[in-house]
Structure formats: structure tokens, C-alpha cells
C-alpha atoms as a PDB file:
ATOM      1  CA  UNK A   1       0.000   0.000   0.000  1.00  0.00           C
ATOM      2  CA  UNK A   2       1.477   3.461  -0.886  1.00  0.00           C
ATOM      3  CA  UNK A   3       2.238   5.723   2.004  1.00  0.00           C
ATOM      4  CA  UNK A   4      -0.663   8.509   2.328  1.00  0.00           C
ATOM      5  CA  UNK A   5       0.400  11.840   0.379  1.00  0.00           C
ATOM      6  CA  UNK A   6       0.741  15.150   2.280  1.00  0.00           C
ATOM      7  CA  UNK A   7      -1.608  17.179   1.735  1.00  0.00           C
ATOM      8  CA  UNK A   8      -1.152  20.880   0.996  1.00  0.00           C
ATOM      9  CA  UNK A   9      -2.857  23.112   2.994  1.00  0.00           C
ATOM     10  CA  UNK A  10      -3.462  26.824   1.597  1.00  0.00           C
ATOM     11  CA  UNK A  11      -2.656  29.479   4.009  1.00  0.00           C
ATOM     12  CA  UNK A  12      -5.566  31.068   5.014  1.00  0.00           C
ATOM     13  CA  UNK A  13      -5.441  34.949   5.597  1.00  0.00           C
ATOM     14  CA  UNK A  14      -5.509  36.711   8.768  1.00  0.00           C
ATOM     15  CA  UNK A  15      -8.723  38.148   9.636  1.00  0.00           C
ATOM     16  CA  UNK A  16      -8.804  41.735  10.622  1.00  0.00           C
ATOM     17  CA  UNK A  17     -10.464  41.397  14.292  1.00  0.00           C
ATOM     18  CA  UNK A  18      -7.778  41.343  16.298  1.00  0.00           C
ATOM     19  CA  UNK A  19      -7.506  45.144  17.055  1.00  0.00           C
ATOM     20  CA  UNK A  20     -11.373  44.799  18.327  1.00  0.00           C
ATOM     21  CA  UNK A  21      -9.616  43.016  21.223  1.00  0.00           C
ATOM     22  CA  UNK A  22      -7.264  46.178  21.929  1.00  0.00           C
ATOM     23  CA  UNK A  23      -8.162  47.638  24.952  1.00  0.00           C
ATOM     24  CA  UNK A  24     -10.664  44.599  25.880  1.00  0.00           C
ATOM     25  CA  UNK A  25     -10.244  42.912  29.244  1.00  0.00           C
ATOM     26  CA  UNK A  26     -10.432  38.996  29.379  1.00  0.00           C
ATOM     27  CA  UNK A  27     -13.513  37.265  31.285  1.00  0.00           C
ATOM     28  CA  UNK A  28     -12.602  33.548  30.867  1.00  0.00           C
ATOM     29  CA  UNK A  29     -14.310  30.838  28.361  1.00  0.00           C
ATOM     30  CA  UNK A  30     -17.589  30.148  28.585  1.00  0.00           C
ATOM     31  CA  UNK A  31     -19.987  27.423  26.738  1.00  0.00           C
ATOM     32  CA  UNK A  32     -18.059  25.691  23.449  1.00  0.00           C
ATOM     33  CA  UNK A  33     -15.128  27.164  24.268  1.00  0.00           C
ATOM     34  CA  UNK A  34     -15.837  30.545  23.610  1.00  0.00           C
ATOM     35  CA  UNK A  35     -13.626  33.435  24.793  1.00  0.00           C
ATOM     36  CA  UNK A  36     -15.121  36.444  26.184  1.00  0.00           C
ATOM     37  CA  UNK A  37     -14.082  40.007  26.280  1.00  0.00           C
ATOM     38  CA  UNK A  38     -15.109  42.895  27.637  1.00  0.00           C
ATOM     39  CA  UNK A  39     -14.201  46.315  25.612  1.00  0.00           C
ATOM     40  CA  UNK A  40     -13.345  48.951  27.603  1.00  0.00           C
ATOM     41  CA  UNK A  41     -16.370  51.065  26.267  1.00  0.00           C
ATOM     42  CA  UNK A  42     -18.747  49.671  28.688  1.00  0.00           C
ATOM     43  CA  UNK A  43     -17.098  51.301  31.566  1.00  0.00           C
ATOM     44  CA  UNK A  44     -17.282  54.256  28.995  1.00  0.00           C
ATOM     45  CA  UNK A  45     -20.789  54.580  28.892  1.00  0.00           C
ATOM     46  CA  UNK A  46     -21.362  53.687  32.344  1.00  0.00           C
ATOM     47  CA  UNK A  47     -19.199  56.374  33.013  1.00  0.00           C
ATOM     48  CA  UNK A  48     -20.848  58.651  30.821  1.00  0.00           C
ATOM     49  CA  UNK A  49     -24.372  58.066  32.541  1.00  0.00           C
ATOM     50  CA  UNK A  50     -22.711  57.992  35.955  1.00  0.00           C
ATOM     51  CA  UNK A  51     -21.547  62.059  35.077  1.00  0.00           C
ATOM     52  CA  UNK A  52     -24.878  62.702  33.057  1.00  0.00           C
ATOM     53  CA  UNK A  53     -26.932  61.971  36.763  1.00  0.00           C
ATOM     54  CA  UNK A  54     -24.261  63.984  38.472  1.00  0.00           C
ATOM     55  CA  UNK A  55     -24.902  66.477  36.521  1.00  0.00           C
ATOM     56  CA  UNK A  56     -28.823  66.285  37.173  1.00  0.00           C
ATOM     57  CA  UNK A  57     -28.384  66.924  40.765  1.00  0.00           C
ATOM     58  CA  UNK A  58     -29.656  63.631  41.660  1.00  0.00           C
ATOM     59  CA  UNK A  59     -29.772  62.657  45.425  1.00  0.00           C
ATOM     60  CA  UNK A  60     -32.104  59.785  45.671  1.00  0.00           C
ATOM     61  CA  UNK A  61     -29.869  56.985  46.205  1.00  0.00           C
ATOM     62  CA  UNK A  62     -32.179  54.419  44.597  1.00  0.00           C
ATOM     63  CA  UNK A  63     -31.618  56.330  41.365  1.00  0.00           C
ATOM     64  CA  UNK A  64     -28.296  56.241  41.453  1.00  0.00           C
ATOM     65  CA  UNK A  65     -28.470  52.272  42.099  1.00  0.00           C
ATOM     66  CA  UNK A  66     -30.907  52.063  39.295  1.00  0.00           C
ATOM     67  CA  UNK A  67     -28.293  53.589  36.624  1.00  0.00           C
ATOM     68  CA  UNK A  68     -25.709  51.558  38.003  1.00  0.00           C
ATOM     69  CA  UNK A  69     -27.632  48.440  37.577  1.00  0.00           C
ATOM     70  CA  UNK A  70     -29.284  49.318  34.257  1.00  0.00           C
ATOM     71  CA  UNK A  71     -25.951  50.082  32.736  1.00  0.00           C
ATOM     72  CA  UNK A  72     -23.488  47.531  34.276  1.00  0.00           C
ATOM     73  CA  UNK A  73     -25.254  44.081  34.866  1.00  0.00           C
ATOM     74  CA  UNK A  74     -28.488  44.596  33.338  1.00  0.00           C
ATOM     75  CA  UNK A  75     -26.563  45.626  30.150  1.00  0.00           C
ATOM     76  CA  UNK A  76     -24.062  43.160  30.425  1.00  0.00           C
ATOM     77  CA  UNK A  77     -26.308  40.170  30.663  1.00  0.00           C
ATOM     78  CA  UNK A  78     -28.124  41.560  27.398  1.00  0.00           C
ATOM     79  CA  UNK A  79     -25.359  41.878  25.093  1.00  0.00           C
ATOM     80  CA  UNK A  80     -24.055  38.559  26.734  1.00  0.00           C
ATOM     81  CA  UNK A  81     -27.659  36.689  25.525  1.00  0.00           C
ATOM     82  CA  UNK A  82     -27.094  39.054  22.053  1.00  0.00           C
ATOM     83  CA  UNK A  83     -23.793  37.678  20.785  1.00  0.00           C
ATOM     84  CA  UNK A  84     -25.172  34.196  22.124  1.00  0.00           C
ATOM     85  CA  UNK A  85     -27.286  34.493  19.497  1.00  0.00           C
ATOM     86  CA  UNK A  86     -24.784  34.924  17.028  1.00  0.00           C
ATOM     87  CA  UNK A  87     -22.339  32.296  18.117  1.00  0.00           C
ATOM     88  CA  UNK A  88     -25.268  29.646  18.791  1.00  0.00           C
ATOM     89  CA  UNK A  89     -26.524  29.881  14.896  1.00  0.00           C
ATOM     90  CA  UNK A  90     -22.932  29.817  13.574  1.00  0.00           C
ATOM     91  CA  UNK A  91     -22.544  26.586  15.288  1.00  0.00           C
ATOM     92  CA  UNK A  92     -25.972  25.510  13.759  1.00  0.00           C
ATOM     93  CA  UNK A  93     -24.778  26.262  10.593  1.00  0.00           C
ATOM     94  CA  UNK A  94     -21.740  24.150  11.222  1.00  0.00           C
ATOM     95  CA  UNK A  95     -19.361  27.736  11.289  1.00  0.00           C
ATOM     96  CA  UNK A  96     -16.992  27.785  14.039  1.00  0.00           C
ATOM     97  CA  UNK A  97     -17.061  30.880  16.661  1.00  0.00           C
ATOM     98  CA  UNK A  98     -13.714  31.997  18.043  1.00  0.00           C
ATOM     99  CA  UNK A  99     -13.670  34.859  20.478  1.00  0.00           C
ATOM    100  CA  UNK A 100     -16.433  37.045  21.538  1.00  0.00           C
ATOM    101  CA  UNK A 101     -15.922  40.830  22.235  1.00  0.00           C
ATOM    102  CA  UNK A 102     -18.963  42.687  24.374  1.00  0.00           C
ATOM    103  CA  UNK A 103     -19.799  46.150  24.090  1.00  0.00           C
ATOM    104  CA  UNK A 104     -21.924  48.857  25.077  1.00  0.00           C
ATOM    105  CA  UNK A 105     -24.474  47.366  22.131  1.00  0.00           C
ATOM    106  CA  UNK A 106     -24.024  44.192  21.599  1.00  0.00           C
ATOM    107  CA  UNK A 107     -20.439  43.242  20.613  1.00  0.00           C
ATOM    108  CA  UNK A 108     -18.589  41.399  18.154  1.00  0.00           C
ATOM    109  CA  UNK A 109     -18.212  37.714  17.409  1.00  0.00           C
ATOM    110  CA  UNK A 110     -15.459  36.429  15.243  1.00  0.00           C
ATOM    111  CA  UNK A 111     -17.102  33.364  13.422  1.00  0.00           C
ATOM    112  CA  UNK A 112     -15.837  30.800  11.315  1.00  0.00           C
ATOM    113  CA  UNK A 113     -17.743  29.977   7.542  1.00  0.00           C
ATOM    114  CA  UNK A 114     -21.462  29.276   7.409  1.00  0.00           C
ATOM    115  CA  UNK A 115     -21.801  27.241   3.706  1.00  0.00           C
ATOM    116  CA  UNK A 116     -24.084  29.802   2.411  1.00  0.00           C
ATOM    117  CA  UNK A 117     -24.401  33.522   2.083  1.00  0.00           C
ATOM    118  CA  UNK A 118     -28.245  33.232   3.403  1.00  0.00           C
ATOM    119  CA  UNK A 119     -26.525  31.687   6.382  1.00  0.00           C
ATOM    120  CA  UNK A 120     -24.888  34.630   7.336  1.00  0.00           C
ATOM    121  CA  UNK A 121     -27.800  36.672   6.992  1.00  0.00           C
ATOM    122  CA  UNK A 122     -29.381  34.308   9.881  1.00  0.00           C
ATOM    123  CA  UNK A 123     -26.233  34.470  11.650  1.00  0.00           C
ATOM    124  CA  UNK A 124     -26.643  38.328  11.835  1.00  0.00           C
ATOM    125  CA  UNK A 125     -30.297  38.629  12.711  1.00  0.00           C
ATOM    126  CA  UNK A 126     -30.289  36.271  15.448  1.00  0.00           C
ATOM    127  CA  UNK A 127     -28.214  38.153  17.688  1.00  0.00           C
ATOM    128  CA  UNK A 128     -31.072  41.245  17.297  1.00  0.00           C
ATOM    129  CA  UNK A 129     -33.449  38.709  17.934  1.00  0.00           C
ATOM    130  CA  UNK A 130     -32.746  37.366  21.057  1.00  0.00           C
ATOM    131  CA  UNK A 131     -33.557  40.767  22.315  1.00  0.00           C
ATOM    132  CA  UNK A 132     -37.740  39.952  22.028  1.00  0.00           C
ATOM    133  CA  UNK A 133     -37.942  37.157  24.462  1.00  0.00           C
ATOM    134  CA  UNK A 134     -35.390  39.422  26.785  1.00  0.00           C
ATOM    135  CA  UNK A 135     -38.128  41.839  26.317  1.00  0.00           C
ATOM    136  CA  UNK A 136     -40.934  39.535  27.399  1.00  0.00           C
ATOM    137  CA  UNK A 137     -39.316  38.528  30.121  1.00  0.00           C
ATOM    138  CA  UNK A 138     -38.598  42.091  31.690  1.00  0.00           C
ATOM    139  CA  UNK A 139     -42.265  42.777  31.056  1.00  0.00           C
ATOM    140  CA  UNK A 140     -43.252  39.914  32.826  1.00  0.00           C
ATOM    141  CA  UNK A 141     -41.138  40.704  35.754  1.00  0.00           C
ATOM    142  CA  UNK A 142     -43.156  44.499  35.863  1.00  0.00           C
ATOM    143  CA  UNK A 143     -46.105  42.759  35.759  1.00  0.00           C
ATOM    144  CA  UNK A 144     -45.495  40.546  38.587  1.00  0.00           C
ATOM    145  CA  UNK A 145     -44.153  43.541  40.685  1.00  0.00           C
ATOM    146  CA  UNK A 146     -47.046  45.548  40.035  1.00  0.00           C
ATOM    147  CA  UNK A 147     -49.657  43.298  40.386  1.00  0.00           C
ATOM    148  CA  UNK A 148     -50.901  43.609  36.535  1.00  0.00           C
ATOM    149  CA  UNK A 149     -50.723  47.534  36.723  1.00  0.00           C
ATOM    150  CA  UNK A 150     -49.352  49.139  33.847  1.00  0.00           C
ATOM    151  CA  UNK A 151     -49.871  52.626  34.842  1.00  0.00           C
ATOM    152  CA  UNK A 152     -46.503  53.241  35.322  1.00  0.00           C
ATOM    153  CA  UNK A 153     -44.696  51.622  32.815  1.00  0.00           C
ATOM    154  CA  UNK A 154     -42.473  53.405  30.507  1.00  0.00           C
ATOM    155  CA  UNK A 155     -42.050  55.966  33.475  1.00  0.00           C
ATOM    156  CA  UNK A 156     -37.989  56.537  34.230  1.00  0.00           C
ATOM    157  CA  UNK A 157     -37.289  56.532  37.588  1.00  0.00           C
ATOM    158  CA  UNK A 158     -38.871  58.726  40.270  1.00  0.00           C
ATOM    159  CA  UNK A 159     -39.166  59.077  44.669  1.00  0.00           C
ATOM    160  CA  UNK A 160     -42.943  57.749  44.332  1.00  0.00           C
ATOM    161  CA  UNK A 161     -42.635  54.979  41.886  1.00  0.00           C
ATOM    162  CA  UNK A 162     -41.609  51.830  42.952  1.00  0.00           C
ATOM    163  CA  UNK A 163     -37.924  51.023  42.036  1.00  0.00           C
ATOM    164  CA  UNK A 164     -38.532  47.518  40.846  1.00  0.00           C
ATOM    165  CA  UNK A 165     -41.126  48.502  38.167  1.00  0.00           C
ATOM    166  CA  UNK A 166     -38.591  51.602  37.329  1.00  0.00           C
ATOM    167  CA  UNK A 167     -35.724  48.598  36.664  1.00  0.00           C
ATOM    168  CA  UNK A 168     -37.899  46.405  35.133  1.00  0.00           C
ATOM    169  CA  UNK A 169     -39.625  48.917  33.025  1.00  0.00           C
ATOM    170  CA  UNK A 170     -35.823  50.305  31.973  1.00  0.00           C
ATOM    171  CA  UNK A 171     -34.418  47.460  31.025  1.00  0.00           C
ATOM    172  CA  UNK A 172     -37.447  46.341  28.634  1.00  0.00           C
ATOM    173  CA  UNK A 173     -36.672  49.715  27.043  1.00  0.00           C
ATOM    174  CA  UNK A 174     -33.175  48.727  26.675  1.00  0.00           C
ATOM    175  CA  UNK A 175     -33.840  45.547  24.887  1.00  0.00           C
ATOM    176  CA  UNK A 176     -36.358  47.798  22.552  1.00  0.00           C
ATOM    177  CA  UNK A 177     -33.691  50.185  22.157  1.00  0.00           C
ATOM    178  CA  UNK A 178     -31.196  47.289  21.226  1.00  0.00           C
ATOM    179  CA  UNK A 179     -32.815  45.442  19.310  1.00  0.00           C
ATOM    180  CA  UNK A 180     -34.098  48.565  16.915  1.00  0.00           C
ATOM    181  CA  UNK A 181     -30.105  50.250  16.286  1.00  0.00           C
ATOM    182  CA  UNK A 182     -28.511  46.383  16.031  1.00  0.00           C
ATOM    183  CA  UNK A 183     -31.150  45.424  13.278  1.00  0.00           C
ATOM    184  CA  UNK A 184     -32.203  48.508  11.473  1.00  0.00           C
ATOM    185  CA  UNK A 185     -29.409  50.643  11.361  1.00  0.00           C
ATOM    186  CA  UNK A 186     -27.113  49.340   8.091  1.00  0.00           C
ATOM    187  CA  UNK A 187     -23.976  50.494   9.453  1.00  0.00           C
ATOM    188  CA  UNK A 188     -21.393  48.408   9.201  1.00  0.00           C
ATOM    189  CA  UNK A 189     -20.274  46.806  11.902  1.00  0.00           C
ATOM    190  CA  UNK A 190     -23.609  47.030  13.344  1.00  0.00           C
ATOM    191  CA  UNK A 191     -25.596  43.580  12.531  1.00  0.00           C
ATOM    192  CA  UNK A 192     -27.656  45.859  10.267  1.00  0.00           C
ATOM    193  CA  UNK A 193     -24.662  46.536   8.680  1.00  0.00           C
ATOM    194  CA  UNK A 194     -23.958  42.780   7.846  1.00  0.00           C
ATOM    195  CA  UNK A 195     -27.521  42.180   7.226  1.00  0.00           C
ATOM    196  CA  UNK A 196     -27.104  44.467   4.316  1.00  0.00           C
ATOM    197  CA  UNK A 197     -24.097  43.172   2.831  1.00  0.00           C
ATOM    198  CA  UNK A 198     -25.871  39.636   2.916  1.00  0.00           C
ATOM    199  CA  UNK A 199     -29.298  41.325   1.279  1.00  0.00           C
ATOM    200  CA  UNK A 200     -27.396  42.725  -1.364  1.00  0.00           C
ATOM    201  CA  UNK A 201     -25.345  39.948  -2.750  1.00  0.00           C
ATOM    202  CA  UNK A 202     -28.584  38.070  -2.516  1.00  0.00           C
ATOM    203  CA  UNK A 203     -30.376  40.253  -4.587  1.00  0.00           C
ATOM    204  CA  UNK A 204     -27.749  39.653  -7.003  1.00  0.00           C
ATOM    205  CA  UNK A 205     -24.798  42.424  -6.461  1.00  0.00           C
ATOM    206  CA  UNK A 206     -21.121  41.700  -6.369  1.00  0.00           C
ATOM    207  CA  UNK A 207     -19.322  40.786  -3.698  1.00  0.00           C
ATOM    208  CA  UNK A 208     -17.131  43.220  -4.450  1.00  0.00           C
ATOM    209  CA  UNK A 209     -19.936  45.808  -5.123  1.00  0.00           C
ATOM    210  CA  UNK A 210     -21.731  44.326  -1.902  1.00  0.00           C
ATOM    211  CA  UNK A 211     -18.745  45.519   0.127  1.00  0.00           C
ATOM    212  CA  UNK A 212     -18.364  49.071  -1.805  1.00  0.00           C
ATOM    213  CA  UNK A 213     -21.855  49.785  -0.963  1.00  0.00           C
ATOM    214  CA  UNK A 214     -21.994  48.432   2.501  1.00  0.00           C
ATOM    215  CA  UNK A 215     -18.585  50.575   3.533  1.00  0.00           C
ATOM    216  CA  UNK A 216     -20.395  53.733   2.090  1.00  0.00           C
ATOM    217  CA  UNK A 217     -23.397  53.865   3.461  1.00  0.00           C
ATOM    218  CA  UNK A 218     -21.692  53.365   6.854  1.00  0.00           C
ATOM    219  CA  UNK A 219     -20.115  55.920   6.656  1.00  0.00           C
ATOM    220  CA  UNK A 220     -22.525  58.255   5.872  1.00  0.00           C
ATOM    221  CA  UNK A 221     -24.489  56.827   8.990  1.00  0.00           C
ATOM    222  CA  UNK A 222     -21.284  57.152  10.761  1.00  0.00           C
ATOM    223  CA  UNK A 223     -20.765  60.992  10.102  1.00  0.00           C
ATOM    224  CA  UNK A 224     -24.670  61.260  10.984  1.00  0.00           C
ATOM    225  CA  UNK A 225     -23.736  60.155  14.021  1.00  0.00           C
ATOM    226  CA  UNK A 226     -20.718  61.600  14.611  1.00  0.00           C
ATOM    227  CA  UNK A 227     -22.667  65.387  14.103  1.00  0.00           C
ATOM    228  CA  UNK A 228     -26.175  64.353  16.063  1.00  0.00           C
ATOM    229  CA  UNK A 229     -23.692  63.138  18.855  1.00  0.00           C
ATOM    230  CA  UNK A 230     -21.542  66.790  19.011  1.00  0.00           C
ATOM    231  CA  UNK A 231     -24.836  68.681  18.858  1.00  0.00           C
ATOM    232  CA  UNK A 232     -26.407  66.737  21.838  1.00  0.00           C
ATOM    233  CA  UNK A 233     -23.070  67.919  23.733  1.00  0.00           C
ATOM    234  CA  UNK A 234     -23.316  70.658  22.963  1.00  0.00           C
ATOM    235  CA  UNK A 235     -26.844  71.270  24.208  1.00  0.00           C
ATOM    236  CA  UNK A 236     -25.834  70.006  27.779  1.00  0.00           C
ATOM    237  CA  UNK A 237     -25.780  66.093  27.531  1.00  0.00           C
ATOM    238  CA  UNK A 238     -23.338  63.933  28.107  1.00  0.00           C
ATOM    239  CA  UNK A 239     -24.592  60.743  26.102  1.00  0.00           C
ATOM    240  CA  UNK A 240     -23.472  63.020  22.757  1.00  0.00           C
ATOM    241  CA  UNK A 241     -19.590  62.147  23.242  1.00  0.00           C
ATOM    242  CA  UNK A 242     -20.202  58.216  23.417  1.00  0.00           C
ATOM    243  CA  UNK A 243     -22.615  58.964  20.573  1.00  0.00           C
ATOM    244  CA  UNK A 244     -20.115  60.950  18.389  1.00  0.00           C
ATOM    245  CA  UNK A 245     -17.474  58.285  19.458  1.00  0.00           C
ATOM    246  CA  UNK A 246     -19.431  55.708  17.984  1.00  0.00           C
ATOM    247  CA  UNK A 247     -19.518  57.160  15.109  1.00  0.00           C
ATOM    248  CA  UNK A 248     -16.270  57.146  14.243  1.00  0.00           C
ATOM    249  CA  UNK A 249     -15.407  53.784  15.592  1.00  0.00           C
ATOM    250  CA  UNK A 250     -18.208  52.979  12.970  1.00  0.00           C
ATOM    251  CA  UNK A 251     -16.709  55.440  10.426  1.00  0.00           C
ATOM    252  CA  UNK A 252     -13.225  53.859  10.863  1.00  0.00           C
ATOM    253  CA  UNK A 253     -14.737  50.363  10.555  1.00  0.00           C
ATOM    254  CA  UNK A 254     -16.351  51.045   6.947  1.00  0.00           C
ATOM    255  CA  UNK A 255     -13.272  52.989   6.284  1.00  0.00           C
ATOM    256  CA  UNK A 256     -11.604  50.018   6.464  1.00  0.00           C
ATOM    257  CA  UNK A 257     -13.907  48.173   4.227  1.00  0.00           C
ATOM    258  CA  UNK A 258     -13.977  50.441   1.698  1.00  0.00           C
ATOM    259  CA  UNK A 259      -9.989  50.429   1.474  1.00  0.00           C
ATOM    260  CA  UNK A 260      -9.987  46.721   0.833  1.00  0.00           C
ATOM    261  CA  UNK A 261     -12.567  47.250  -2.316  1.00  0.00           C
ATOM    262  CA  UNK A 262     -10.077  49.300  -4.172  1.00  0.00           C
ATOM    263  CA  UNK A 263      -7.476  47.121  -6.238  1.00  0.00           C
ATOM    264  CA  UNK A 264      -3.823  48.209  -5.898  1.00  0.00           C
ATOM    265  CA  UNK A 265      -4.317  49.419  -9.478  1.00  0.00           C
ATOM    266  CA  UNK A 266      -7.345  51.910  -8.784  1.00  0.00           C
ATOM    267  CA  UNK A 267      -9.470  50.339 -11.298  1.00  0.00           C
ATOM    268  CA  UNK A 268     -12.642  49.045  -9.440  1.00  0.00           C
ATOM    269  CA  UNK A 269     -14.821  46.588 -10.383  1.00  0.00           C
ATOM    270  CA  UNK A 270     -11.862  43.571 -10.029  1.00  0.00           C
ATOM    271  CA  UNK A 271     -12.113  41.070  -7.503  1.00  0.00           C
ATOM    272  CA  UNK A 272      -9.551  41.332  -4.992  1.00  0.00           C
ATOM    273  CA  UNK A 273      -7.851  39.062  -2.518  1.00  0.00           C
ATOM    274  CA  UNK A 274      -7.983  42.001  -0.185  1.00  0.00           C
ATOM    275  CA  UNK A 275     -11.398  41.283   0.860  1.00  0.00           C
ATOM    276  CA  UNK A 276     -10.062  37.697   2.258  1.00  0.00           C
ATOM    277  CA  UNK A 277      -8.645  39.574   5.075  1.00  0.00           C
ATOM    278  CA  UNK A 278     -12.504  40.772   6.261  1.00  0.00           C
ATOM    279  CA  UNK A 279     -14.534  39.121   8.800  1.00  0.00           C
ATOM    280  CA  UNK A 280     -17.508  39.441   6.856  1.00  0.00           C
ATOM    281  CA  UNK A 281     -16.212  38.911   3.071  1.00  0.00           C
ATOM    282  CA  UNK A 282     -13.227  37.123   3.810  1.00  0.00           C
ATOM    283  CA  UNK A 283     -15.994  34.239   4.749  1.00  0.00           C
ATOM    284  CA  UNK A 284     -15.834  31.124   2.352  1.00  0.00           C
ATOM    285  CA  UNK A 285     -19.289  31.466   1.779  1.00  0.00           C
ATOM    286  CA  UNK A 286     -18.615  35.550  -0.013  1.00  0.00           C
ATOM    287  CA  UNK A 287     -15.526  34.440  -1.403  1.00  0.00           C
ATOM    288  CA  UNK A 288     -16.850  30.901  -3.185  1.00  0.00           C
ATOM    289  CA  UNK A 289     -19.540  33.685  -5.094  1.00  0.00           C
ATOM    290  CA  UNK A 290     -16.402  36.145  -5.667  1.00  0.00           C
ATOM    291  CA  UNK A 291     -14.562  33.210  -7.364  1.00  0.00           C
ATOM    292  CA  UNK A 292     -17.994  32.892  -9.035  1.00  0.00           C
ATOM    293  CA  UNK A 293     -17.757  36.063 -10.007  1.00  0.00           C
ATOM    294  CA  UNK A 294     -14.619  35.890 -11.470  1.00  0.00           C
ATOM    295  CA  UNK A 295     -14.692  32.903 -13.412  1.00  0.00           C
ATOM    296  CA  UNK A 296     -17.707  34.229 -15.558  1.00  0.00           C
ATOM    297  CA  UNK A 297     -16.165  37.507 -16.531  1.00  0.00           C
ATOM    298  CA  UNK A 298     -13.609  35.646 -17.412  1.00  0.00           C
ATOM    299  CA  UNK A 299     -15.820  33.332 -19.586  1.00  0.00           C
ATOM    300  CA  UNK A 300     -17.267  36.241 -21.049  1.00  0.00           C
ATOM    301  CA  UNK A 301     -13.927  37.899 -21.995  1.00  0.00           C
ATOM    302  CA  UNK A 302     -12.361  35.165 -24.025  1.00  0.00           C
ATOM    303  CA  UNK A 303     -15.799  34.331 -25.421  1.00  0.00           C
END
């Protein structure tokens, strides 16, 4: 019997992803494996709220306990469940999930190939989507602590309101509030933002293309951003500078994208191995449809 061949392995780019990690403090593994981070942003924004009810002249001590809870583990737990989401229908879709990096709104999950480009379209909405039973469940909770009285929900927090409804109430808001900027805002790296890459190679644009359009219209949502966040601090509230900061973390993410669409001639409209180095179109599944792509114009030319 001959001796087995080796096999030749190609080397498979480096993802971009690592520098999400900069700054990101280590929690240990958790289910599959999985290792969690937590970006130093979330102490940002508790931060920011923490100054914003300084600010107010607060006193009551409950209210201080109820930002503190709202935006450390209330928050925490969500975005934990969110990128859950994520990294559960990867495995479903036989991808592979490598580390998971929480933020103030959800986070970022570096995943391995789903087979199809559909597939990634799932794996983006179901992190979004694990927001509506999170919601049911904080609504139950205020309806257990107020006896089926929903007089006072949607209230923020006040001396003659009870504090549990206030929390509960809150963080059902949150979850609404989550689940509406993850899914419909098509900034990428927002889920939105990878939702609409999917939808538009779908509907039968380039990958290539895909990624063109994808980077730009983040970045016109970032600089939207970016302006509605100065303005708000300017008119007296703190929230606007983790607002305008997320707009250019967002602008400098689809900055990035939009770099790796232009061929190191200037010509667009070539496929490029630059995109391999993406987390989003470096995926087999985007790549298979670029080599697609490739092999038909190049049908076409010698035809």
C-alpha cells in the first residue's frame, strides 16, 4: 500500500479582528469554548451616565443604584444573551465561533464559515433577535411587581414609583432600544450593517460591489452620528460624546472596508484578494460567489 500523500494546505489569511480586542479585558471561556471580552467602552458609557446623573443633581440613592444596575449588569447580561445568538446559529450552521468581544451594544463575534451567504444573513439577525424574548421577560417581571398595573410603565425613575417597576420597566426599554439600532441601522459593523451586505449579494450584487456599498453607506451613517452626537453635547448632555465616538469607531470600521474594495491598481470593479482579510467577506461562503464572479467575466472575456 502506498504511504498517504501530504496534503497541501493553503494558508488562510488573517482576519482583521484582532484590534477589536485592543483595549478589551479577558472574562474567561464560557460554553463551546468561547472566549469572552469585555471592551473597555462599557465602563465608557457607564461612566458617561454615571456624570450625566451627576450632573442632574440627583440625590435619591435608589436612582443612582438604578443607573448603576441598568448600565453595568443589566446591560451586560443583554449583550451577553445578544452575541449568544450569534455564536449559537454559527454553530448551527456548522461555522466555528472563536472569540467574543462585548460592548456597550451588543459586541462582536469572530465566526468561522457558514456554507451559504443566506446563512450569514441568519447568523446576523439572530443576535437582534434574542432581544424579544429578553423583552418579554422584563415585562413579565413588571407585571409581577405591580400586580398587573401598567400605569406606570415606561415611566424613568422617580421618589414615588416603585424602584422595581422603574428597573424592570428600563431594562425592557433597553432591549427595545437594542434590538431597533442592532437590526435597522445598516452600518457596518452594526448587525444591520452585515444584514445588508448579505441582502445585497442576494439580490444579485457583487461581492465586491456588496462591500463598496456596505462601507459607504456606513459611513454616511457614521458621520450622521458623529454630528447628532456633538450637537447633543453641545446642548448640555453627556450621552453626545459616546454617541459621536461611535460614530467614528463605525466610520473607521467602513473605512476600512472600503480600502480593501479598491485594487492596488485603482481600477474598481476587479475582484480582490484584499477582501479575504474581512470578517464578513473574507468568509468562504462571499468568497466561493467572488470566485464565481470571477470565473464568468472571465468566460465572457475570451468568449
Amino acid at each position: 500500500m502506498a504511504p498517504p500523500q501530504p496534503v497541501e494546505v493553503e494558508a488562510q489569511p488573517q482576519r482583521e479582528g484582532a484590534w477589536y480586542k485592543q483595549g478589551a479585558i479577558p472574562l474567561g471561556s464560557c460554553i463551546g469554548g468561547i472566549s469572552i471580552y469585555l471592551h473597555w467602552s462599557f465602563f465608557a458609557l457607564l461612566g458617561i451616565m454615571l456624570i450625566s446623573t451627576l450632573l442632574s443633581n440627583a440625590s435619591d440613592g435608589n436612582y443612582w443604584l438604578l443607573i448603576i444596575l441598568l448600565y453595568g449588569p443589566i446591560l451586560l447580561v443583554t449583550i451577553i444573551l445578544h452575541e449568544f445568538g450569534h455564536a449559537f446559529m454559527t454553530k448551527a450552521l456548522g461555522g466555528q465561533v472563536g472569540d467574543m468581544v462585548l460592548w456597550p451594544l451588543g459586541g462582536f463575534v469572530i465566526c468561522g464559515p457558514t456554507e451559504t451567504v443566506a446563512g450569514d444573513f441568519y447568523v446576523a439577525i439572530a443576535g437582534p433577535l434574542t432581544h424579544i424574548p429578553q423583552c418579554l421577560v422584563w415585562f413579565g417581571i413588571f407585571a409581577a411587581v405591580e400586580g398587573g398595573n401598567f400605569e406606570n410603565f415606561g415611566r424613568f425613575y422617580d421618589s414615588d414609583m416603585d424602584f422595581g417597576a422603574a428597573l424592570t420597566s428600563q431594562a425592557f426599554y433597553l432591549n427595545v432600544v437594542l434590538f431597533i439600532f442592532n437590526l435597522f441601522v445598516p452600518a457596518y459593523p452594526l448587525d444591520g450593517g452585515r444584514c445588508l451586505a448579505a441582502g445585497l449579494v442576494l439580490c444579485g450584487l457583487s461581492v465586491l460591489n456588496a462591500a463598496m456599498a456596505t462601507a459607504i453607506i456606513g459611513m454616511v451613517i457614521a458621520m450622521a452620528f458623529a454630528v447628532w452626537g456633538i450637537f447633543d453635547f453641545i446642548n448640555g448632555s453627556p450621552t453626545g460624546i459616546f454617541t459621536a465616538a461611535m460614530g467614528a469607531w463605525i466610520f473607521m470600521s467602513s473605512y476600512g472596508l472600503f480600502k480593501l474594495t479598491r485594487p492596488a491598481s485603482g481600477v474598481y470593479g476587479e475582484v480582490t484578494d484584499n477582501l479575504k482579510s474581512h470578517p464578513v467577506f473574507g468568509q468562504e461562503c462571499y468568497q466561493n460567489r467572488a470566485r464565481g464572479e470571477n470565473n464568468n467575466t472571465s468566460g465572457s472575456n475570451n468568449a
